[in-house]
Each structure stands twice: as C-alpha cells, then as structure tokens.
Protein backbone atom coordinates (compact mmCIF):
# COMPACT_ATOMS: atom_id res chain seq x y z
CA UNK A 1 0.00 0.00 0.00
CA UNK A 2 1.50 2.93 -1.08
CA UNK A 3 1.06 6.50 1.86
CA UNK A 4 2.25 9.60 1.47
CA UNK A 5 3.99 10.32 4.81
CA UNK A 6 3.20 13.50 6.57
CA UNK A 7 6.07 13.78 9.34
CA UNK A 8 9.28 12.29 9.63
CA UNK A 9 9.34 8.39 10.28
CA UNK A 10 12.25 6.79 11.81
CA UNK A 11 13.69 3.81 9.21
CA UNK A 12 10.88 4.65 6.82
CA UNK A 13 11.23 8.26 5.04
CA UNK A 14 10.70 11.71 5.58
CA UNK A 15 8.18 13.99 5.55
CA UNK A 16 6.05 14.81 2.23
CA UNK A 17 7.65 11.33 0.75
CA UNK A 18 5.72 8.78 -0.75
CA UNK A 19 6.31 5.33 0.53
CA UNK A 20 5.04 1.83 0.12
CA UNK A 21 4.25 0.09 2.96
CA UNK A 22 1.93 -2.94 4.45
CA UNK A 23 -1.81 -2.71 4.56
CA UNK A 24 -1.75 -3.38 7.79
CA UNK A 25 1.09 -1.11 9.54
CA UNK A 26 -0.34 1.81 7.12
CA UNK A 27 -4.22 1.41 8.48
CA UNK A 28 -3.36 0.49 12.17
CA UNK A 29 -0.39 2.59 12.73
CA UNK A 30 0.50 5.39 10.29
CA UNK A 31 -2.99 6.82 9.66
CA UNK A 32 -4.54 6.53 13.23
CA UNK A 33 -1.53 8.36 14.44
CA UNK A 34 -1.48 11.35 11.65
CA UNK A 35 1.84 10.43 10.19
CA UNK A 36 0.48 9.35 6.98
CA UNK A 37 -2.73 9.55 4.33
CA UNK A 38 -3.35 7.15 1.52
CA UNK A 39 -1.34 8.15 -1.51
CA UNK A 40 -4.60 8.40 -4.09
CA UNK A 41 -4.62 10.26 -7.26
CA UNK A 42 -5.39 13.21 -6.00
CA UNK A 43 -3.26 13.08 -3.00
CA UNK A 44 -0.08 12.64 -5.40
CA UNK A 45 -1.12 15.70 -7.56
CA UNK A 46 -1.01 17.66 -4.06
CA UNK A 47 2.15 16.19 -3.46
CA UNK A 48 3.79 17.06 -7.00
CA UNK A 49 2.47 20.48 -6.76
CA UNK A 50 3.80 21.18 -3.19
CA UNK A 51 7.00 19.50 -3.93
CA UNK A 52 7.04 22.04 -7.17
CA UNK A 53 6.61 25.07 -4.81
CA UNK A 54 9.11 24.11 -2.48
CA UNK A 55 11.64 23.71 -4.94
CA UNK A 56 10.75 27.26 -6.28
CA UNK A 57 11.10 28.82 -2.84
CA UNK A 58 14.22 27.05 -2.31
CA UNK A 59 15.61 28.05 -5.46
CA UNK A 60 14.26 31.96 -4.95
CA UNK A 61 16.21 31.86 -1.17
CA UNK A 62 19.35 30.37 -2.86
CA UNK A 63 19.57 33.10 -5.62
CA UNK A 64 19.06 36.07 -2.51
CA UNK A 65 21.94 34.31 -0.55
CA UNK A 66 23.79 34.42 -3.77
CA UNK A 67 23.92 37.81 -4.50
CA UNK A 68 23.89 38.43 -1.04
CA UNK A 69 27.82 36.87 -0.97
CA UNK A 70 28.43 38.54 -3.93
CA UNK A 71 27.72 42.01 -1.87
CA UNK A 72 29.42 40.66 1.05
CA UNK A 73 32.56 39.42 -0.24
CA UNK A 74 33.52 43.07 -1.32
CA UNK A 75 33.32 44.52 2.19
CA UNK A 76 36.15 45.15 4.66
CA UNK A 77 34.35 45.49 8.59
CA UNK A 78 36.62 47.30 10.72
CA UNK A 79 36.26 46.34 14.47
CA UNK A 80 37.64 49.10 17.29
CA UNK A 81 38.89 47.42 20.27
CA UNK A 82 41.01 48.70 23.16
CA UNK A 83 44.21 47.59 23.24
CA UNK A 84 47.30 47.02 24.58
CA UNK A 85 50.81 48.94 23.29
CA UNK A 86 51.85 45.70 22.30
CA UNK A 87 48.64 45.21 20.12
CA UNK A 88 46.93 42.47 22.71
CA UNK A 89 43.32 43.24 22.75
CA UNK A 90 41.26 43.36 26.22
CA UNK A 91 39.18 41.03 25.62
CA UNK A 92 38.55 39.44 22.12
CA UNK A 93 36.55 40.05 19.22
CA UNK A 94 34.62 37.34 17.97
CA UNK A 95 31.09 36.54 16.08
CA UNK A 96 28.83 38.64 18.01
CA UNK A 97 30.97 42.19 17.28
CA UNK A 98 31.57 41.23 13.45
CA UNK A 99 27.34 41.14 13.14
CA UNK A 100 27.28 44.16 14.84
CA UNK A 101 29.54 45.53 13.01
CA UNK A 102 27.93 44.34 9.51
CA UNK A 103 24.80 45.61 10.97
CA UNK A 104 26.23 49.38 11.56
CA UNK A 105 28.68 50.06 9.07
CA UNK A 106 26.80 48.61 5.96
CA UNK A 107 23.65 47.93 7.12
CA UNK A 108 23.48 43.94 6.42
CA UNK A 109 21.89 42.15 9.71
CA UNK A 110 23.34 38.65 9.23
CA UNK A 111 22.46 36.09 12.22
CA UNK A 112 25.66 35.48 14.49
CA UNK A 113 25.43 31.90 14.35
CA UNK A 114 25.69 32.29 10.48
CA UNK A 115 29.57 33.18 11.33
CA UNK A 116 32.27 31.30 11.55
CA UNK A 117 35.59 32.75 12.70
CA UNK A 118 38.85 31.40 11.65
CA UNK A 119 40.06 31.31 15.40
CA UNK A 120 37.62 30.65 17.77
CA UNK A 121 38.33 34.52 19.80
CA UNK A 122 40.77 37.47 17.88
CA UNK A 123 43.24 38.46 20.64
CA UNK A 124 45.55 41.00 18.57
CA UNK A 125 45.04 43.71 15.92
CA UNK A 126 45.19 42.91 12.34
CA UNK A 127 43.39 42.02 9.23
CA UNK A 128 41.19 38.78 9.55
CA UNK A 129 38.67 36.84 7.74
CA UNK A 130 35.47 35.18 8.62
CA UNK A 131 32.88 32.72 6.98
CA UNK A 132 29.70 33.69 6.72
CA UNK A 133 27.03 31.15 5.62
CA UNK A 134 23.92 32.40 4.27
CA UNK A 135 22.62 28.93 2.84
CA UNK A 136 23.64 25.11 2.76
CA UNK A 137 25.28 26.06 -0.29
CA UNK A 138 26.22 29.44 -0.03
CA UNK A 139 28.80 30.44 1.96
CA UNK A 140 31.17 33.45 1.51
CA UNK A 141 34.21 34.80 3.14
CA UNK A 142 34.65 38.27 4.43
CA UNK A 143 38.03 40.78 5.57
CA UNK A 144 37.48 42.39 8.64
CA UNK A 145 40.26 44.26 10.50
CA UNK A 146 40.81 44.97 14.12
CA UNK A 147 42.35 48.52 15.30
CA UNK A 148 42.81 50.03 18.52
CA UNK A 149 40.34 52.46 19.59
C-alpha cells in the first residue's frame, strides 16, 4: 500500500515522501496516528504540486543568498577594540561584534550563528577573515580588521 507520509518516520522516510508500505502497519499505525494519508490520485497531484513550490522557494532563497555573498565578499568590517601597546586586545573580538559591526557600518543584519571565525576569539590587531554562511550552499568569506580604539 502505497502512503504519502506527513512527518518524519524513523527507518521509513521523511516527511512529504511517498512510501510503500503494508496494509496493515499503514491502516493500524500510520494513519490513526497522523503520520500518513493514503497516496490516491489526488493526494499525489497535491504532493507534486507542493514538492514544485518548495523547490521554487528554495531556489528563490538560494539566488538572494547568492547575490547576497556577492555584496558581502567586497566589504572590509573594521572592528575598534582597546588595546594594549603591544597590540593584545582586552578582551577578544569574535562573532557577536563582526554582526554588529555588519549591521552598523553597511547595514546587512546577518544572524551570528551564520559566522564562523577562523580562530575561535581574535586576541591582537590585524586584518582577519570570517565565513559567513547564508545557505547550505552558499557560503562566503569576508576581511574584517581589528584597530585600537
């Protein structure tokens, strides 16, 4: 019997995936519980037109975080920090100051968790880069540079 699953099942498929399956487990276990409806004609027509739309979203968010890089990758971010004579920072720089950074001196507000620092915390002034990655297949690096306030 063929479903079209509605959730994720463990060791059977994911969501919006149709499946074949045994009478029994689909009508006892699967539909009962919501994880699953019977995969008629018109249920697989709903299921190749969502699957069409999502593909079209996903392609419409990929092309934004494209050109999105493509802005990005052109910027240099410069980070003040206090520092030492000897150019050790008090304190660090990391993530949270490059997005706020981003956010003031260009006006891009990109998620800190969407960051990825070379070293885990700056400690010294210089010129640096960080990844920044705006989709599971976009990701783009950018300069920033640290200087002593």
């Amino acid at each position: 019997m063929e479903v079209i699953l509605k959730q994720d099942v463990p060791n059977l498929g994911y969501a919006s995936e149709l499946v074949t399956v045994k009478s029994g487990f689909a009508r006892n276990y699967l539909i009962p519980k919501g994880m699953a409806i019977l995969a008629t004609a018109t249920n697989k027509k709903i299921l190749a037109e969502n699957k069409k739309q999502q593909t079209h979203k996903a392609e419409k968010i990929q092309t934004q975080a494209s050109d999105l890089a493509k802005q990005l990758e052109k910027l240099v971010v410069r980070i003040g920090a206090k520092a030492a004579e000897n150019g050790k920072i008090f304190g660090s720089v990391n993530a949270i100051q490059i997005a706020q950074a981003l956010k003031e001196q260009h006006n891009f507000d990109i998620d800190r968790k969407k960051i990825h620092v070379d070293h885990e915390h700056i400690k010294e002034l210089g010129s640096y880069k960080a990844k920044v990655i705006l989709h599971k297949d976009v990701a783009v690096e950018i300069s920033f540079e640290v200087f002593a306030e």
